[in-house]
Structure formats: structure tokens, C-alpha cells
N, C-alpha and C. Protein backbone atom coordinates (compact mmCIF):
# COMPACT_ATOMS: atom_id res chain seq x y z
N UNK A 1 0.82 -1.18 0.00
CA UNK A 1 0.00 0.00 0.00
C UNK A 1 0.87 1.25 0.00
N UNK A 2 1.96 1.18 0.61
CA UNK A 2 2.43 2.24 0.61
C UNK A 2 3.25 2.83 0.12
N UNK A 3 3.80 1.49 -1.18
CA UNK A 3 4.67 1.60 -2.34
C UNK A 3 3.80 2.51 -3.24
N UNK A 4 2.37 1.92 -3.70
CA UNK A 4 1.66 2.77 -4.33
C UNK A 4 1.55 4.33 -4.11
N UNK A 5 1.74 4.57 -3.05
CA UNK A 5 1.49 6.27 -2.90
C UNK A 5 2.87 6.77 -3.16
N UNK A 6 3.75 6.06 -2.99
CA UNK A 6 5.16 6.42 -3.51
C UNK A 6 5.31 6.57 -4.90
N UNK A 7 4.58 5.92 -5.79
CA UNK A 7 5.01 5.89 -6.97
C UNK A 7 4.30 6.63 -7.66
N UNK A 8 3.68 7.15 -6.88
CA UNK A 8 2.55 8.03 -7.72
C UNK A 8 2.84 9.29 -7.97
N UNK A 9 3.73 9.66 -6.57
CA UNK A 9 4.31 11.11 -6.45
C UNK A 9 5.37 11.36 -7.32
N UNK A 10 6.58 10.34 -8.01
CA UNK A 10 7.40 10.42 -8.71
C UNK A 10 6.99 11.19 -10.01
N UNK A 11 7.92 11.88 -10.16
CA UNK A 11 7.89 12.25 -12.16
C UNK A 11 9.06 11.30 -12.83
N UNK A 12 8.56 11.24 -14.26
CA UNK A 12 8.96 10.43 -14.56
C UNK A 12 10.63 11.00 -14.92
N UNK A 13 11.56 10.68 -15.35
CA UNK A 13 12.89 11.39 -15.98
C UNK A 13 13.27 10.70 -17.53
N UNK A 14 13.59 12.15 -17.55
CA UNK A 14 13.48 11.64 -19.13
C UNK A 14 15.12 11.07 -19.93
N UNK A 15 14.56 10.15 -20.66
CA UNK A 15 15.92 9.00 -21.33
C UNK A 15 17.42 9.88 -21.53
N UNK A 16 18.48 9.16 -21.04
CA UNK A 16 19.42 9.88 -21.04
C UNK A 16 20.07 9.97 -23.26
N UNK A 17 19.34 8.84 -23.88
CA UNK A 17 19.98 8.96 -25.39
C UNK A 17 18.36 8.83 -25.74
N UNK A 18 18.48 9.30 -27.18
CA UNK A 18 17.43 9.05 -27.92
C UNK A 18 17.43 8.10 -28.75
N UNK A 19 16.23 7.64 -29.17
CA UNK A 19 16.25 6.11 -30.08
C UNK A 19 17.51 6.44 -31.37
N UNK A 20 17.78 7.40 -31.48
CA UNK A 20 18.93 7.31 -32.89
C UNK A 20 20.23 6.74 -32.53
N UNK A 21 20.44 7.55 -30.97
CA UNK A 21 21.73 7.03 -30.25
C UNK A 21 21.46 5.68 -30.18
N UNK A 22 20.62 4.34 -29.87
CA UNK A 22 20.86 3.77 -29.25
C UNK A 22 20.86 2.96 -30.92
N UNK A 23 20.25 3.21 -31.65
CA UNK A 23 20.43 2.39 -32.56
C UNK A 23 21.83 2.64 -33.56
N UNK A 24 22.54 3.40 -33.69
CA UNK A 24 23.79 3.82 -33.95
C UNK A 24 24.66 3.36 -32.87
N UNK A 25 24.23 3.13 -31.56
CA UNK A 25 25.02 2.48 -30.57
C UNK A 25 25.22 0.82 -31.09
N UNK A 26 24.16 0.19 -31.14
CA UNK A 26 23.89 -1.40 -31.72
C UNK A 26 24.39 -1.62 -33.12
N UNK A 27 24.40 -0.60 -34.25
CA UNK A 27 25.27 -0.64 -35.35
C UNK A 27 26.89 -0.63 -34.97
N UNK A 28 27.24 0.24 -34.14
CA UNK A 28 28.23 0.48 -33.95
C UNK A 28 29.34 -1.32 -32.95
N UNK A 29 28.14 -1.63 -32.03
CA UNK A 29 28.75 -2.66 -31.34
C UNK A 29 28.51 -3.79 -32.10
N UNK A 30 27.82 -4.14 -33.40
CA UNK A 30 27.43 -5.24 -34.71
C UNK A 30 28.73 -4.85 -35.66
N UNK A 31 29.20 -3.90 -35.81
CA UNK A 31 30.81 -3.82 -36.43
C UNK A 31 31.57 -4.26 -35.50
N UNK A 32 31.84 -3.69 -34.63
CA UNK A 32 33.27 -4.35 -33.33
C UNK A 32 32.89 -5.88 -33.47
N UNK A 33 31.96 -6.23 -33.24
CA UNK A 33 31.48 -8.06 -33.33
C UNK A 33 32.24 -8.77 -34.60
N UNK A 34 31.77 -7.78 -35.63
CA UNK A 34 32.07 -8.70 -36.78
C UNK A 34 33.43 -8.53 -37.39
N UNK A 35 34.19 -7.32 -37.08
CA UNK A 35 35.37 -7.23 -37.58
C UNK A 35 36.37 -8.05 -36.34
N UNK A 36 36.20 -8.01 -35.30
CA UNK A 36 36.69 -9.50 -34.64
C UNK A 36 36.78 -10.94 -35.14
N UNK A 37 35.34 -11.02 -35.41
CA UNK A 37 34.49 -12.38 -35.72
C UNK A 37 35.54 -12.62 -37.15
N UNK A 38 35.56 -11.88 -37.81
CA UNK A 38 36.36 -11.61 -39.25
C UNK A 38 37.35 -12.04 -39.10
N UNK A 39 38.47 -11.54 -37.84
CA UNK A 39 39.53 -11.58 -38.08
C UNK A 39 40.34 -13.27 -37.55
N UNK A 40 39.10 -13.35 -36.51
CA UNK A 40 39.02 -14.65 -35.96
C UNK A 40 38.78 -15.69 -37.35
N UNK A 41 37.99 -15.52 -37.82
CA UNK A 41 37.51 -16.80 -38.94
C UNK A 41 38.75 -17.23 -39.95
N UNK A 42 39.17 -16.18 -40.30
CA UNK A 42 40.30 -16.24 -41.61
C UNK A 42 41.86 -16.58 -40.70
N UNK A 43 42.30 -16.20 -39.73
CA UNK A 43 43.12 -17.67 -39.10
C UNK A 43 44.20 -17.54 -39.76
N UNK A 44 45.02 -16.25 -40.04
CA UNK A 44 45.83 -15.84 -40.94
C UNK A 44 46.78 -15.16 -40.60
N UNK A 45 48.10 -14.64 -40.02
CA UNK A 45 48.86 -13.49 -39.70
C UNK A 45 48.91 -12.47 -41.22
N UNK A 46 48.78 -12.98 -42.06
CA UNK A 46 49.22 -12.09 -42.97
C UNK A 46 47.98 -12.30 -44.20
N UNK A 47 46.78 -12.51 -43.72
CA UNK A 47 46.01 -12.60 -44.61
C UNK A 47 45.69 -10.98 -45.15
N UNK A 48 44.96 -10.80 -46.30
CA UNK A 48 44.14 -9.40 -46.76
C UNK A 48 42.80 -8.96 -45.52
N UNK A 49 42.04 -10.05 -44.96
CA UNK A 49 41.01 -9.61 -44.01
C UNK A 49 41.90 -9.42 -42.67
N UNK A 50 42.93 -9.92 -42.28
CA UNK A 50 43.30 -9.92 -40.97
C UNK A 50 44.01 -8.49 -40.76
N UNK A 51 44.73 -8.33 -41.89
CA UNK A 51 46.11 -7.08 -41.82
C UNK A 51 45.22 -5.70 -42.45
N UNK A 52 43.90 -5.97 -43.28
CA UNK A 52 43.65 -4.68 -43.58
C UNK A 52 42.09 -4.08 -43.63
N UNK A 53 41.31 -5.45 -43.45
CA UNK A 53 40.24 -5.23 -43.62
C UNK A 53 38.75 -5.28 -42.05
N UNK A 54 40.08 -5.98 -41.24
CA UNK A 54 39.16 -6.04 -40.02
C UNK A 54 39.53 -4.94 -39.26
N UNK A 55 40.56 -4.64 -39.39
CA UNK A 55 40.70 -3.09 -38.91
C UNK A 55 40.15 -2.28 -38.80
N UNK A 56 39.67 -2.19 -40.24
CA UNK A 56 39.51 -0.98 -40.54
C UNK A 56 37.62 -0.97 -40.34
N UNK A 57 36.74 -1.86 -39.95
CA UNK A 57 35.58 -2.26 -39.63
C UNK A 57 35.76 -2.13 -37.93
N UNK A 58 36.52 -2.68 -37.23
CA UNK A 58 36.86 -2.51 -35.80
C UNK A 58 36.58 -0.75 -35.53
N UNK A 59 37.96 -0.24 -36.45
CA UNK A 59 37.81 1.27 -35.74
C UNK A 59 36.42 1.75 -36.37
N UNK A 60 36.07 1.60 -37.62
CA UNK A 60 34.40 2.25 -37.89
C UNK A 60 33.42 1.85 -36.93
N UNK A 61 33.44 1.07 -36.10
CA UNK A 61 32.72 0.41 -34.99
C UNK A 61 33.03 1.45 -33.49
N UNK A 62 34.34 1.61 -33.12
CA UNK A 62 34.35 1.90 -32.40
C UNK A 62 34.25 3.77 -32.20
N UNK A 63 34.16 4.00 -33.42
CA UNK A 63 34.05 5.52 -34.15
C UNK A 63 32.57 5.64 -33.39
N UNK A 64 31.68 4.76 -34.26
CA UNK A 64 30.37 4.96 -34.49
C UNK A 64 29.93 4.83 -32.81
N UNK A 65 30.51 4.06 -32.00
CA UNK A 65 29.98 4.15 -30.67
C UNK A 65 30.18 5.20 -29.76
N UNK A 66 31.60 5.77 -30.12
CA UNK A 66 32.08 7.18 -29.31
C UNK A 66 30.87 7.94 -29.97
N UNK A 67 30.24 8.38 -31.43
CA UNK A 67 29.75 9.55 -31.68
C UNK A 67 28.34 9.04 -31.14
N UNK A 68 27.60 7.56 -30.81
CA UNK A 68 26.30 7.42 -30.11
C UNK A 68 26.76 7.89 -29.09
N UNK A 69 28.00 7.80 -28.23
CA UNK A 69 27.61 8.56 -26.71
C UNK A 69 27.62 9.58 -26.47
N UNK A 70 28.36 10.38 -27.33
CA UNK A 70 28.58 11.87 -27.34
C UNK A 70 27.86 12.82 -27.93
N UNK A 71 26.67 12.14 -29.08
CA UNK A 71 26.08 12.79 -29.94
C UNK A 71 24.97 13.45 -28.73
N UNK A 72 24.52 14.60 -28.92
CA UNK A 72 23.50 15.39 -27.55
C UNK A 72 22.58 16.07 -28.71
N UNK A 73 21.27 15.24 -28.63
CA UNK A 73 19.98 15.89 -29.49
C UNK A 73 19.20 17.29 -28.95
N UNK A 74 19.86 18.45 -29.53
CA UNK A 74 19.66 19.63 -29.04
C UNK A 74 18.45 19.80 -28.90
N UNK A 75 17.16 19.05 -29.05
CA UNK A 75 15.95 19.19 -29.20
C UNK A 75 15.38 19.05 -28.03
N UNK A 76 15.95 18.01 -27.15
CA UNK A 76 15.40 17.52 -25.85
C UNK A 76 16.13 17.87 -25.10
N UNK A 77 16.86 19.24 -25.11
CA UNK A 77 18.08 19.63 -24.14
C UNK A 77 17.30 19.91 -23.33
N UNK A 78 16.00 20.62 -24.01
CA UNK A 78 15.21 21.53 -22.91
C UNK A 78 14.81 20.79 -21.52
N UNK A 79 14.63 21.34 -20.37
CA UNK A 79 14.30 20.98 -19.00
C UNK A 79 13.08 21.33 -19.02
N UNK A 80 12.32 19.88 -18.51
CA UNK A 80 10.96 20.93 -18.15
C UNK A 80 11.08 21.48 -16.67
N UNK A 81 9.71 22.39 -16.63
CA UNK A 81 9.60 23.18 -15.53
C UNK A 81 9.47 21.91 -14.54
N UNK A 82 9.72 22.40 -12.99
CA UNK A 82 9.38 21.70 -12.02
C UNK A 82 8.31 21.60 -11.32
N UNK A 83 7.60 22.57 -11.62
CA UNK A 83 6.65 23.24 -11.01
C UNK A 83 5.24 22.23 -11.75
């Protein structure tokens, strides 16, 4: 009973990323996966996927995740009132 009156009084807070971040976040961690996964499969020190091509999918992965956390949607900067 007295959880209910607690939860009632709360406001809600609003999401710290927006759906673009999070899905540019999941693109971003589906590259790091696969340019691993890549480099793992081919089993090569000196193959073409190992020396030049998983690399370069790794850092676009890890690019794309720094700019989902950092990206700030000026739209929802706004605060609402408290009142």
C-alpha cells in the first residue's frame, strides 16, 4: 500500500539517449562483433582480411559508438519546468 502512494508522487525522468543514439550504438557494437568475428575466422597473420580489412571495420565500430555517446539531441536539451 504504501509503495503505491510512492510511486505516484514520482515524475517520470526523461531517457538519457534518444532512439537514434541507441540504434547507432547497436550498429556500432554489430561492427566491433564482426570485424573481430572476421579476423578470428580467416586464421591468418598475414592474410588481406586480418592485416587490412578487419581493422579498418573494428575502428568504424568503435568511431560509431564514441559519436552514439557523445552525440546530444539539441531538441530535448530543454528541462521541463518543475513546477
Amino acid at each position: 500500500m504504501v509503495s503505491r502512494n510512492r510511486s505516484r508522487g514520482r515524475k517520470k525522468k526523461p531517457m538519457i539517449f534518444s532512439a537514434w543514439n541507441y540504434k547507432i550504438l547497436a550498429v556500432g557494437l554489430l561492427l566491433v562483433i564482426v570485424g573481430f568475428s572476421a579476423m578470428y575466422i580467416e586464421n591468418e597473420v598475414k592474410g588481406f582480411i586480418s592485416l587490412y580489412l578487419s581493422p579498418v571495420i573494428i575502428m568504424t565500430g568503435y568511431v560509431s559508438v564514441i559519436v552514439a555517446i557523445l552525440k546530444h539531441d539539441r531538441d530535448s536539451s530543454a528541462v521541463p519546468d518543475e513546477s
